[in-house]
C-alpha atoms as a PDB file:
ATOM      1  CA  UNK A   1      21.732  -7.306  -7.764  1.00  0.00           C
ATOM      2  CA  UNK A   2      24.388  -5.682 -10.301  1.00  0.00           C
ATOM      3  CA  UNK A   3      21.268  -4.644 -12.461  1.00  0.00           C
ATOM      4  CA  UNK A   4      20.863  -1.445  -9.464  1.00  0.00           C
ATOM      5  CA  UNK A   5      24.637  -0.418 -10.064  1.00  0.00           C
ATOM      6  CA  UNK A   6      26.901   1.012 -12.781  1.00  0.00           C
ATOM      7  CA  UNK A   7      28.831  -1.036 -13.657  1.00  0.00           C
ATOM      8  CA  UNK A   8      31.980  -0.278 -15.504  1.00  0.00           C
ATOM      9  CA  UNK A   9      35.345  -2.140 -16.913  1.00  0.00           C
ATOM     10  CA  UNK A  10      38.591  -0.504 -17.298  1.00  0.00           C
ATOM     11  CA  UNK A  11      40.064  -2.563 -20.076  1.00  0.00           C
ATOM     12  CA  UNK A  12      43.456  -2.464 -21.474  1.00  0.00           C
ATOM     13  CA  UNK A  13      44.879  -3.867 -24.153  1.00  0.00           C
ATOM     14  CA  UNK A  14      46.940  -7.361 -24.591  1.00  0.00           C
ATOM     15  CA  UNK A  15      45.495  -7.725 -20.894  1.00  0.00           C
ATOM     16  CA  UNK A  16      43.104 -10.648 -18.745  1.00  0.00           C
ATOM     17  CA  UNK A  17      40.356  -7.468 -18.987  1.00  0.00           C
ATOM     18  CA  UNK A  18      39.686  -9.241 -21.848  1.00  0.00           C
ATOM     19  CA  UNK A  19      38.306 -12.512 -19.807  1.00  0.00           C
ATOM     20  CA  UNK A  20      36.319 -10.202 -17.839  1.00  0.00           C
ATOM     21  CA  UNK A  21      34.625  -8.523 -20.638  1.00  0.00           C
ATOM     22  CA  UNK A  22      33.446 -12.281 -21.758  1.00  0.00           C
ATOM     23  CA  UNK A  23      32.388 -12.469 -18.050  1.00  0.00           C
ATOM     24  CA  UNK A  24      30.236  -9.900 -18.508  1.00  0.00           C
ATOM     25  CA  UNK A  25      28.724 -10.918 -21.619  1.00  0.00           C
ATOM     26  CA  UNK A  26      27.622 -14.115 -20.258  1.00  0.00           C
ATOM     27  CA  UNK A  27      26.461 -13.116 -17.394  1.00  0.00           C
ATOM     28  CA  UNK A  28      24.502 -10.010 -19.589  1.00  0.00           C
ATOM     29  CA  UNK A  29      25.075  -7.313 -17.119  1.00  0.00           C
ATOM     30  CA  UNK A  30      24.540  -3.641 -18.335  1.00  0.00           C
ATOM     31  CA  UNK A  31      27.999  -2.055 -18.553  1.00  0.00           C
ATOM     32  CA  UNK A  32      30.347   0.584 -19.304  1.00  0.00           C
ATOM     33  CA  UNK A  33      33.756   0.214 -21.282  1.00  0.00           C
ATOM     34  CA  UNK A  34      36.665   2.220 -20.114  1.00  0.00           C
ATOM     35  CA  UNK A  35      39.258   1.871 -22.869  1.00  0.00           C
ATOM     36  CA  UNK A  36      43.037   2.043 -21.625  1.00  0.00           C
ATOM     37  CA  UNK A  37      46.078   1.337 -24.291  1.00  0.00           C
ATOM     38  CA  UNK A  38      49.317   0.221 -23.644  1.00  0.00           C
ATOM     39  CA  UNK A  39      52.386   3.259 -23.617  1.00  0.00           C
ATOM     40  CA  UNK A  40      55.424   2.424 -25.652  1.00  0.00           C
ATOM     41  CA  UNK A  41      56.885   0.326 -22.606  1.00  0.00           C
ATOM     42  CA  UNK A  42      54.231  -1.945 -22.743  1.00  0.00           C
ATOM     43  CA  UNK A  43      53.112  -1.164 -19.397  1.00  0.00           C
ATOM     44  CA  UNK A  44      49.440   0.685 -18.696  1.00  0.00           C
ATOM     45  CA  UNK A  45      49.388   4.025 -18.613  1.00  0.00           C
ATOM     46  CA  UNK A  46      49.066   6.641 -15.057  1.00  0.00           C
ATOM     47  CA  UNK A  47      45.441   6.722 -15.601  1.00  0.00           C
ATOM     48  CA  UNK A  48      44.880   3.629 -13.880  1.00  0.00           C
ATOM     49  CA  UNK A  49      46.386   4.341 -10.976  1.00  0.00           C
ATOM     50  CA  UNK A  50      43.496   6.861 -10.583  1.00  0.00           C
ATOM     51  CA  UNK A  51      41.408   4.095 -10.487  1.00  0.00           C
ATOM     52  CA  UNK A  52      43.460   1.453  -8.581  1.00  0.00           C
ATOM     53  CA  UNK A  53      46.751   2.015  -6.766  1.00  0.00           C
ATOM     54  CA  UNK A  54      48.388  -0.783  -8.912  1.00  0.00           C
ATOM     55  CA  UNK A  55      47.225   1.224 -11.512  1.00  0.00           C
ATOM     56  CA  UNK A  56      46.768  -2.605 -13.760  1.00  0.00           C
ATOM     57  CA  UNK A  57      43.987  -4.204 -15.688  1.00  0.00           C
ATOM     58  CA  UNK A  58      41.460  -5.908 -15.050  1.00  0.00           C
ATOM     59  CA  UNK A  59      39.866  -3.294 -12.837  1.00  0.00           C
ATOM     60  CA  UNK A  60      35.969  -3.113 -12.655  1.00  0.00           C
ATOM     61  CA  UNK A  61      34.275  -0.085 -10.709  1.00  0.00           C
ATOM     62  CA  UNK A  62      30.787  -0.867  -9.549  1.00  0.00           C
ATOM     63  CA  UNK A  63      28.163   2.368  -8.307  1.00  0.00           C
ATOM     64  CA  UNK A  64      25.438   1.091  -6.475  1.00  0.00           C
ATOM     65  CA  UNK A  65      21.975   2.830  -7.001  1.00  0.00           C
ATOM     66  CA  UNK A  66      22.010   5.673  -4.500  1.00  0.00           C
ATOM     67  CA  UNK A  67      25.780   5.749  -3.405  1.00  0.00           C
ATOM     68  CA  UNK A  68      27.890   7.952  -4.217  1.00  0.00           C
ATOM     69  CA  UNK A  69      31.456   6.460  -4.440  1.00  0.00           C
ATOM     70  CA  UNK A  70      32.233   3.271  -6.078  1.00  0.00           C
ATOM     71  CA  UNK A  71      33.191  -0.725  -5.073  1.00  0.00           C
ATOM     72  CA  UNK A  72      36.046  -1.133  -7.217  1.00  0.00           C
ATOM     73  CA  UNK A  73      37.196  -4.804  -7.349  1.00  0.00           C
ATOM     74  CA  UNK A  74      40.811  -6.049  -8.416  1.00  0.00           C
ATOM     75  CA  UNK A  75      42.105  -9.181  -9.631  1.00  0.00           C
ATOM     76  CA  UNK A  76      40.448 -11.389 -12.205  1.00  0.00           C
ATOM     77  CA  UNK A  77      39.179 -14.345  -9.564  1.00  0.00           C
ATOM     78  CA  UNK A  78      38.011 -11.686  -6.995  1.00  0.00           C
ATOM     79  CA  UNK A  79      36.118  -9.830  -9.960  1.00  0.00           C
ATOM     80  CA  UNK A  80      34.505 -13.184 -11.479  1.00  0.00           C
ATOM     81  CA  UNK A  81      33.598 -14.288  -7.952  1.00  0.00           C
ATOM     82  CA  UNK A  82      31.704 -10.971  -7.271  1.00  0.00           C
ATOM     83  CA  UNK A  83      30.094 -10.797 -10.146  1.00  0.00           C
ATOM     84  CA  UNK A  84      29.008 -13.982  -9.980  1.00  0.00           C
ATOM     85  CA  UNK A  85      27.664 -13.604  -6.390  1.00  0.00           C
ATOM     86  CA  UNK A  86      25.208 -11.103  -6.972  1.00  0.00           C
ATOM     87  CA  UNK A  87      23.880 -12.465 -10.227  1.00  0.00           C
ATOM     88  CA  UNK A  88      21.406 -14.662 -10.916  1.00  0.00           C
ATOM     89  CA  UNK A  89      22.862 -15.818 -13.931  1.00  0.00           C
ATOM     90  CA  UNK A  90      26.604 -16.016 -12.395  1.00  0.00           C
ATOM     91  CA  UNK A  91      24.870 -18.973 -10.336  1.00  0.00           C
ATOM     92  CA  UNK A  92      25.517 -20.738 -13.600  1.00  0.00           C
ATOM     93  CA  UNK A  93      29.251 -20.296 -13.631  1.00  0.00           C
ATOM     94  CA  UNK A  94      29.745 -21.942 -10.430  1.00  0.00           C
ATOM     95  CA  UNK A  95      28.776 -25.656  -9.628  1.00  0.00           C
ATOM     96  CA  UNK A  96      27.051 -27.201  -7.215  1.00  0.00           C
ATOM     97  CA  UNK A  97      28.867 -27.613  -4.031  1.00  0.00           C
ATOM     98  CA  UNK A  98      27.274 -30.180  -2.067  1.00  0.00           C
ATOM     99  CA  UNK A  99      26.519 -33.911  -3.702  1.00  0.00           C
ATOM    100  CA  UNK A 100      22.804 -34.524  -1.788  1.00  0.00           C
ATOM    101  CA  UNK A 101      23.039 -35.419   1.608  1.00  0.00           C
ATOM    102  CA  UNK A 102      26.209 -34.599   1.610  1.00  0.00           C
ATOM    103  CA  UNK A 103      25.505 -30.985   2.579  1.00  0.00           C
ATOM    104  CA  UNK A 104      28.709 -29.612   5.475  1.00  0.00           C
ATOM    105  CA  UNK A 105      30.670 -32.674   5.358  1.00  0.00           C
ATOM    106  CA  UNK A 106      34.410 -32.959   4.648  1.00  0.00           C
ATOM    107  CA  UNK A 107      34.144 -34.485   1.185  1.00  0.00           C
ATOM    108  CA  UNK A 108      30.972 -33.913   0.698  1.00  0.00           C
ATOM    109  CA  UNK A 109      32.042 -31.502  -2.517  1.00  0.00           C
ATOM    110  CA  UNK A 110      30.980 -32.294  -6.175  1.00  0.00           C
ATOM    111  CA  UNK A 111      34.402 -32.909  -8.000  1.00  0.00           C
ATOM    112  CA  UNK A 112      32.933 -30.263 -10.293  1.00  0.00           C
ATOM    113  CA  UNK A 113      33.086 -27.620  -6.997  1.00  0.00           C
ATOM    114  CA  UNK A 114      36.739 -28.835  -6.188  1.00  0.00           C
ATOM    115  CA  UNK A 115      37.704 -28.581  -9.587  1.00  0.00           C
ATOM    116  CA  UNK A 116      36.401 -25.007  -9.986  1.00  0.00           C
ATOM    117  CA  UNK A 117      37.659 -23.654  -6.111  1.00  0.00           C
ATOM    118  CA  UNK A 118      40.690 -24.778  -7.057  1.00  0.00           C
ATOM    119  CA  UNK A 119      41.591 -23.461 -10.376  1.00  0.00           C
ATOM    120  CA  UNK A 120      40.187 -20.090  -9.370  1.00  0.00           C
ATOM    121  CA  UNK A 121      43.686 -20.014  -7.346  1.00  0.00           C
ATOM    122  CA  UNK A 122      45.749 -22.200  -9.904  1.00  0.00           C
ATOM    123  CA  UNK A 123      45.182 -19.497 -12.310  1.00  0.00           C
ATOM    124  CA  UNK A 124      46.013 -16.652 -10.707  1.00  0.00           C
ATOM    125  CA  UNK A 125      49.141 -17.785  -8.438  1.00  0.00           C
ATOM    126  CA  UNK A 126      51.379 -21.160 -10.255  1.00  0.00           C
ATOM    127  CA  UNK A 127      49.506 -21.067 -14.294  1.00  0.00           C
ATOM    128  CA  UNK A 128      49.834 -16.823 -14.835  1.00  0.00           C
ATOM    129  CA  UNK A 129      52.962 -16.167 -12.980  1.00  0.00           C
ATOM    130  CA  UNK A 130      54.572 -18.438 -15.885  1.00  0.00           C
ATOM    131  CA  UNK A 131      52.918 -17.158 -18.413  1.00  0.00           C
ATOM    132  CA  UNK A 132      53.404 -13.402 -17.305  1.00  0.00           C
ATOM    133  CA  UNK A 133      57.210 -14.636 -17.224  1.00  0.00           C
ATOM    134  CA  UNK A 134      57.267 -16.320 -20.185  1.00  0.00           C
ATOM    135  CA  UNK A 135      55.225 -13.232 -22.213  1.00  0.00           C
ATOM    136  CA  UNK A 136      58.173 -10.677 -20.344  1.00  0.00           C
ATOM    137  CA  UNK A 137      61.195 -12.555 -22.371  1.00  0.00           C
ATOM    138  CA  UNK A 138      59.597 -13.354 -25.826  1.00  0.00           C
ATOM    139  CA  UNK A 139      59.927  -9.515 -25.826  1.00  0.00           C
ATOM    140  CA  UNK A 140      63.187  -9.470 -25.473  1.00  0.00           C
ATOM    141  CA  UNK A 141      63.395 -10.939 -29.095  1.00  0.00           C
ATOM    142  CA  UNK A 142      60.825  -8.943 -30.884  1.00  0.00           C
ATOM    143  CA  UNK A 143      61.420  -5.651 -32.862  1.00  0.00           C
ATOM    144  CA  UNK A 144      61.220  -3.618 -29.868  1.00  0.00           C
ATOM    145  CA  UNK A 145      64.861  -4.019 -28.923  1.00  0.00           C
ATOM    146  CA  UNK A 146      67.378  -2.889 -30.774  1.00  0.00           C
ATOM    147  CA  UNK A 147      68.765  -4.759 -33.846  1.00  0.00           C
ATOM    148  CA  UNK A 148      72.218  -4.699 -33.287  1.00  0.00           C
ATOM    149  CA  UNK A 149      71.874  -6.210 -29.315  1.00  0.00           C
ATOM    150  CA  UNK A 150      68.767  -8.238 -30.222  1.00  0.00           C
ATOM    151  CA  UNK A 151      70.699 -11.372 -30.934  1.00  0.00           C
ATOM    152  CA  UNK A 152      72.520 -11.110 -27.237  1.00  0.00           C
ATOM    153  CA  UNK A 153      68.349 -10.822 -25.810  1.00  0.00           C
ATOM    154  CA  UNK A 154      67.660 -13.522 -27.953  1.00  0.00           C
ATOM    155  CA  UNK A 155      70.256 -16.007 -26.582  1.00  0.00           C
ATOM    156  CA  UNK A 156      69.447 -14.942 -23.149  1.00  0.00           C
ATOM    157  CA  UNK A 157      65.916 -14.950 -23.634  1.00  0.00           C
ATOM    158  CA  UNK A 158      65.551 -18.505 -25.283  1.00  0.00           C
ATOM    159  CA  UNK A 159      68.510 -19.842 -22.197  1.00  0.00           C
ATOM    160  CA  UNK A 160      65.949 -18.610 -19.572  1.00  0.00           C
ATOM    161  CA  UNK A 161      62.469 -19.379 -21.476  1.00  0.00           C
ATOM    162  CA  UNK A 162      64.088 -22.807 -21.488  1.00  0.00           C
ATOM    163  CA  UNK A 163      64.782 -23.073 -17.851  1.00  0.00           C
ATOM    164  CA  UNK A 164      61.782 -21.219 -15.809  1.00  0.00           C
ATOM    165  CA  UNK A 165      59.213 -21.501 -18.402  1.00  0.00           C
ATOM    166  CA  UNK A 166      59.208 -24.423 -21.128  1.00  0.00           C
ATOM    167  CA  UNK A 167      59.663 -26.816 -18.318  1.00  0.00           C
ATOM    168  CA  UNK A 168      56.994 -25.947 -16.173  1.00  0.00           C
ATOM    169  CA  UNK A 169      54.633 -24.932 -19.154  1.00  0.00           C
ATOM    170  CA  UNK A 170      55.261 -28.655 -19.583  1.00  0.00           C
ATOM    171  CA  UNK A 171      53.655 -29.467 -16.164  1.00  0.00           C
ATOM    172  CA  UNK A 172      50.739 -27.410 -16.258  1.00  0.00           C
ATOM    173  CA  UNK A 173      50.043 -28.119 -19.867  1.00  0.00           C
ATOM    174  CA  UNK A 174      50.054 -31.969 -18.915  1.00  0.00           C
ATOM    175  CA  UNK A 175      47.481 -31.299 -15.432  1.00  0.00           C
ATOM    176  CA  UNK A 176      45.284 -29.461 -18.113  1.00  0.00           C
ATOM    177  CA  UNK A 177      45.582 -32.308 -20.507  1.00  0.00           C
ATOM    178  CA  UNK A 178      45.158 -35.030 -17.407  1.00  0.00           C
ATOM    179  CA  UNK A 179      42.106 -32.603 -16.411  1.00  0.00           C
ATOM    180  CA  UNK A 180      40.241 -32.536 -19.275  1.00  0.00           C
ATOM    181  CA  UNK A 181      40.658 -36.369 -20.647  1.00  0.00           C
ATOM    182  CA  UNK A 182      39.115 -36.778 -16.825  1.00  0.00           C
ATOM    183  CA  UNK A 183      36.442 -34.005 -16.900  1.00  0.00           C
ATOM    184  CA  UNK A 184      33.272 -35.139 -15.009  1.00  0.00           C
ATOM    185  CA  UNK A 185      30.494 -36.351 -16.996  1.00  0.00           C
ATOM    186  CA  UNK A 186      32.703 -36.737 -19.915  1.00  0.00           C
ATOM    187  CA  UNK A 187      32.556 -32.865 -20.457  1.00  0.00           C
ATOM    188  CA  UNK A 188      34.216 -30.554 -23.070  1.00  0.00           C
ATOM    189  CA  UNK A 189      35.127 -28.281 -19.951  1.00  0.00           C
ATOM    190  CA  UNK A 190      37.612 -28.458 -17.796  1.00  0.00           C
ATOM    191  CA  UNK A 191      34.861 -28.674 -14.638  1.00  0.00           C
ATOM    192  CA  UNK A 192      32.576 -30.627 -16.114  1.00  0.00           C
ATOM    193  CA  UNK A 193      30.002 -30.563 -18.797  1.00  0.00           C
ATOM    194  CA  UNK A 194      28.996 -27.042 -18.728  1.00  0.00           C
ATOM    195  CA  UNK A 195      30.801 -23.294 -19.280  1.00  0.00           C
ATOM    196  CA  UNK A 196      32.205 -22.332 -15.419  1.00  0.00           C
ATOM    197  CA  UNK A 197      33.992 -19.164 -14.356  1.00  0.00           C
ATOM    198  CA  UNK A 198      37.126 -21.133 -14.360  1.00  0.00           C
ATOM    199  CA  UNK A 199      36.686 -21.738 -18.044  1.00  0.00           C
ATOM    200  CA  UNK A 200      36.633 -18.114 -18.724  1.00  0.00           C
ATOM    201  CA  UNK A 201      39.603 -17.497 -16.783  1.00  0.00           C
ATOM    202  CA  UNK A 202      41.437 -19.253 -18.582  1.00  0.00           C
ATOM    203  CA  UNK A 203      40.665 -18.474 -22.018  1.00  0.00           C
ATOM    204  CA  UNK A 204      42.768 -15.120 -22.307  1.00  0.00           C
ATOM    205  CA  UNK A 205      46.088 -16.498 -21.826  1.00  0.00           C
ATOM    206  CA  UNK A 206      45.461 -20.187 -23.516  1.00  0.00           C
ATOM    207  CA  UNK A 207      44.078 -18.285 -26.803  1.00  0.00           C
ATOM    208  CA  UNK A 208      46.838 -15.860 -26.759  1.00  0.00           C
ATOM    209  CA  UNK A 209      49.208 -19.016 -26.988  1.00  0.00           C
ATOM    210  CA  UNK A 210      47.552 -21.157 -28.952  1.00  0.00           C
ATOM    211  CA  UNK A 211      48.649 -19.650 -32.517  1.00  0.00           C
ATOM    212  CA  UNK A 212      52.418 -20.803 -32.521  1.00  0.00           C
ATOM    213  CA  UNK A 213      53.151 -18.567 -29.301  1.00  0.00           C
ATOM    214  CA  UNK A 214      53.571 -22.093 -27.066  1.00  0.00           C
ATOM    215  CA  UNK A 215      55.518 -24.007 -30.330  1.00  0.00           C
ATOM    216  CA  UNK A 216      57.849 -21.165 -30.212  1.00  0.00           C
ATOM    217  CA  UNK A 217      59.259 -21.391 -26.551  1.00  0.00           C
ATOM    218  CA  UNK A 218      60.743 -25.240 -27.501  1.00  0.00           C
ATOM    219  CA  UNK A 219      60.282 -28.287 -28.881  1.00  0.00           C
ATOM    220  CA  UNK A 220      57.174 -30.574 -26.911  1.00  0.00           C
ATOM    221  CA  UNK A 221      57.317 -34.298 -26.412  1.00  0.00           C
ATOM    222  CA  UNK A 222      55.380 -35.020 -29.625  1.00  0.00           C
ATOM    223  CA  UNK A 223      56.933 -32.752 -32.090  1.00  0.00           C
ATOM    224  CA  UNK A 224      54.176 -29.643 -31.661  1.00  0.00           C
ATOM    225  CA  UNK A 225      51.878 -28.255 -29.025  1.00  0.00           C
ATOM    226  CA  UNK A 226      49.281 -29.509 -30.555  1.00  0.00           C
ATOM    227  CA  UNK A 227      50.341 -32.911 -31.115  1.00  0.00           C
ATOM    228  CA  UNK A 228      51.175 -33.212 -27.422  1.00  0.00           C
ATOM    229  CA  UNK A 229      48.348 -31.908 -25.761  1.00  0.00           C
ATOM    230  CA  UNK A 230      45.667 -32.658 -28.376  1.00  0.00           C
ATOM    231  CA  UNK A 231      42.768 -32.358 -25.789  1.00  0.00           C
ATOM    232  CA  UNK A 232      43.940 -29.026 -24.366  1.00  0.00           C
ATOM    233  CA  UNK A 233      44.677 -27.591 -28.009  1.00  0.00           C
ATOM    234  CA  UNK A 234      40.548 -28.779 -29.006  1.00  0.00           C
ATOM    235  CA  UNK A 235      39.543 -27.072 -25.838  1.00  0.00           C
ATOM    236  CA  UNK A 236      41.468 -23.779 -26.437  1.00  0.00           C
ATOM    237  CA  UNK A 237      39.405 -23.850 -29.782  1.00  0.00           C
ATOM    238  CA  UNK A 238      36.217 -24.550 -28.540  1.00  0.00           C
ATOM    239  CA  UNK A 239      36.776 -21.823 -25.942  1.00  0.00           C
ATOM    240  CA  UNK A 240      37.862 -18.983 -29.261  1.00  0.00           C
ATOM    241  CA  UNK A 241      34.376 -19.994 -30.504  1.00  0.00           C
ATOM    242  CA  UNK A 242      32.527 -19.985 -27.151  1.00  0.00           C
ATOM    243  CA  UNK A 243      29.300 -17.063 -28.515  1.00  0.00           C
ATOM    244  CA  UNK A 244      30.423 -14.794 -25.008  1.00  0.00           C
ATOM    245  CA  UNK A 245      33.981 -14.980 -26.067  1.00  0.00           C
ATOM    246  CA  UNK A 246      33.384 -13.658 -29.480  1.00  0.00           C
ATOM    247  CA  UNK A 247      30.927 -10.850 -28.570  1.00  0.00           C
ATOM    248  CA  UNK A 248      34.059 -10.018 -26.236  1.00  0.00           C
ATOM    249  CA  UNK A 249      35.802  -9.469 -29.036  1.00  0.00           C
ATOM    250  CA  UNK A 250      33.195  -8.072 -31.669  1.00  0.00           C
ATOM    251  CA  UNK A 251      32.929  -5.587 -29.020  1.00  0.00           C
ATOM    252  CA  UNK A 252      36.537  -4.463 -28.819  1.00  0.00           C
ATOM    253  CA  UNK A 253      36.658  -4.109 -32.802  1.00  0.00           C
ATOM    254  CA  UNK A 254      33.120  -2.107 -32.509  1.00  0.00           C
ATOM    255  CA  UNK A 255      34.875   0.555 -30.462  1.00  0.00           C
ATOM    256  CA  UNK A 256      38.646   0.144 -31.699  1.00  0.00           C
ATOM    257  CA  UNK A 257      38.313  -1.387 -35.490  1.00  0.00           C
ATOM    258  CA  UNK A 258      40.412  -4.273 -34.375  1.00  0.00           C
ATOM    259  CA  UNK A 259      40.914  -6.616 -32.054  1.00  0.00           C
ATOM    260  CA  UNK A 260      44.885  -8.294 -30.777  1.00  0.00           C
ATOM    261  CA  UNK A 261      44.972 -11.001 -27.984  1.00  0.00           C
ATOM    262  CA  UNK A 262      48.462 -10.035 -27.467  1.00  0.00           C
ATOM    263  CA  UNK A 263      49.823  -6.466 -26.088  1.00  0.00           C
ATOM    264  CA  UNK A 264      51.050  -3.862 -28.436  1.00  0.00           C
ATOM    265  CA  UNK A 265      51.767  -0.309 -27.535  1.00  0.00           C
ATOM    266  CA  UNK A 266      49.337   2.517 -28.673  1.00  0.00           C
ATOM    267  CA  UNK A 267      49.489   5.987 -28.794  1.00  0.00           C
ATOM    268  CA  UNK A 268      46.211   7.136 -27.064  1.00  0.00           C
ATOM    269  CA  UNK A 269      46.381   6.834 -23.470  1.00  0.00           C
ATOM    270  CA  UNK A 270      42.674   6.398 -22.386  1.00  0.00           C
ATOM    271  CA  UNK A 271      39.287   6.746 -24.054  1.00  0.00           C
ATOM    272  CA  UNK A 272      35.504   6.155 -22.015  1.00  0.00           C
END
């Protein structure tokens, strides 16, 4: 059980460590709060690599009772999954595999178990490799480059957010939409009718788009984001006011006196 080990989360901000710090809240495991900022590149500073050879965030160190050395666990499914393993509460999180008397069968799954296995890889491979993308050129029109070349970025940024991103944001906005208007049980979650790990996933990079960030990459079928995906947009809200996502957050502004979904760069480098 994680309540024998140390448990500690290297969180940086603007980053998915966020999702993992609501993880943690819900599943109320003691931890420890490594605090990592951004450098003026926007990318994490050396320190992680001390940690991780990737030297990215979310990393989450874990010292069993007695041992010396620590698990350290990478990538935001492989951390929830863990986490949830070896606590009683992550059992939660997950749903039930097997429908009864179903148990080892092909197709014996719950549609709530399907769901869940496969958005754990959804969201990490096809849904955050366009966001990532789509994050990586809206800089190249913000105050970070310089004024007299930003409106060349900007051209080239809005010609290529309109051809890898806006399109396929399109596709996975409308699965998300298609998902949740055919949640099981009728459910305000995307598995079902109850908070899963897959749920939490998610939440860092919807929220971070909600607030004009997705009406800014192009126009959507029905005039806004909103207006076109009127389920997903509710559930993104519901999610911001989920009680483990907002401790997440009061806990941030505890330590830091603020809190910003999106990455900024920071001056310190590291603080435990």
């Amino acid at each position: 059980m994680v309540d024998r080990a140390k448990v500690k989360l290297h969180w940086l901000n603007g980053s998915r460590a966020q999702s993992i710090l609501w993880l943690l809240e819900e599943l109320q495991i003691p931890y420890e709060l490594a605090i990592y900022h951004r450098q003026k590149n926007m990318l994490a500073p050396p320190e992680l690599r001390k940690i991780h050879p990737l030297g990215k965030s979310p990393v989450v160190s874990i010292t069993p009772l007695g041992a010396s050395e620590p698990i350290v666990l990478a990538e935001s499914a492989f951390i929830l999954q863990y986490l949830c393993d070896h606590s009683s509460k992550g059992k939660t999180l997950v749903p039930q595999r097997w429908r009864d008397g179903e148990e080892g069968k092909f197709g014996g799954e719950t549609e709530e178990w399907m769901r869940y296995q496969y958005l754990l890889y959804y969201i990490e491979g096809s849904f955050m490799s366009t966001m990532v993308l789509g994050f990586i050129l809206s800089r190249l029109k913000g105050s970070s480059v310089p004024f007299f070349v930003r409106p060349i970025t900007t051209l080239v940024a809005n010609q290529l957010i309109a051809v890898l991103v806006f399109q396929n944001l399109r596709r996975h906005f409308a699965m998300m939409e298609q998902f949740l208007s055919t949640s099981p049980g009728n459910g305000d979650y995307i598995c079902g009718r109850t908070l899963t790990g897959a749920d939490i996933l998610l939440s860092y990079p919807l929220i971070a788009g909600k607030d004009g960030a997705f009406d800014s990459m192009g126009k959507w079928e029905k005039g806004t984001f909103q207006e076109t995906f009127p389920r997903l947009h509710a559930y993104i809200g519901r999610l911001a006011e989920e009680p483990g996502w907002k401790r997440s957050v009061e806990k941030i502004k505890e330590i830091e006196g603020s809190f910003s979904i999106l990455p900024t760069p920071d001056q310190p480098s590291a603080r435990i």
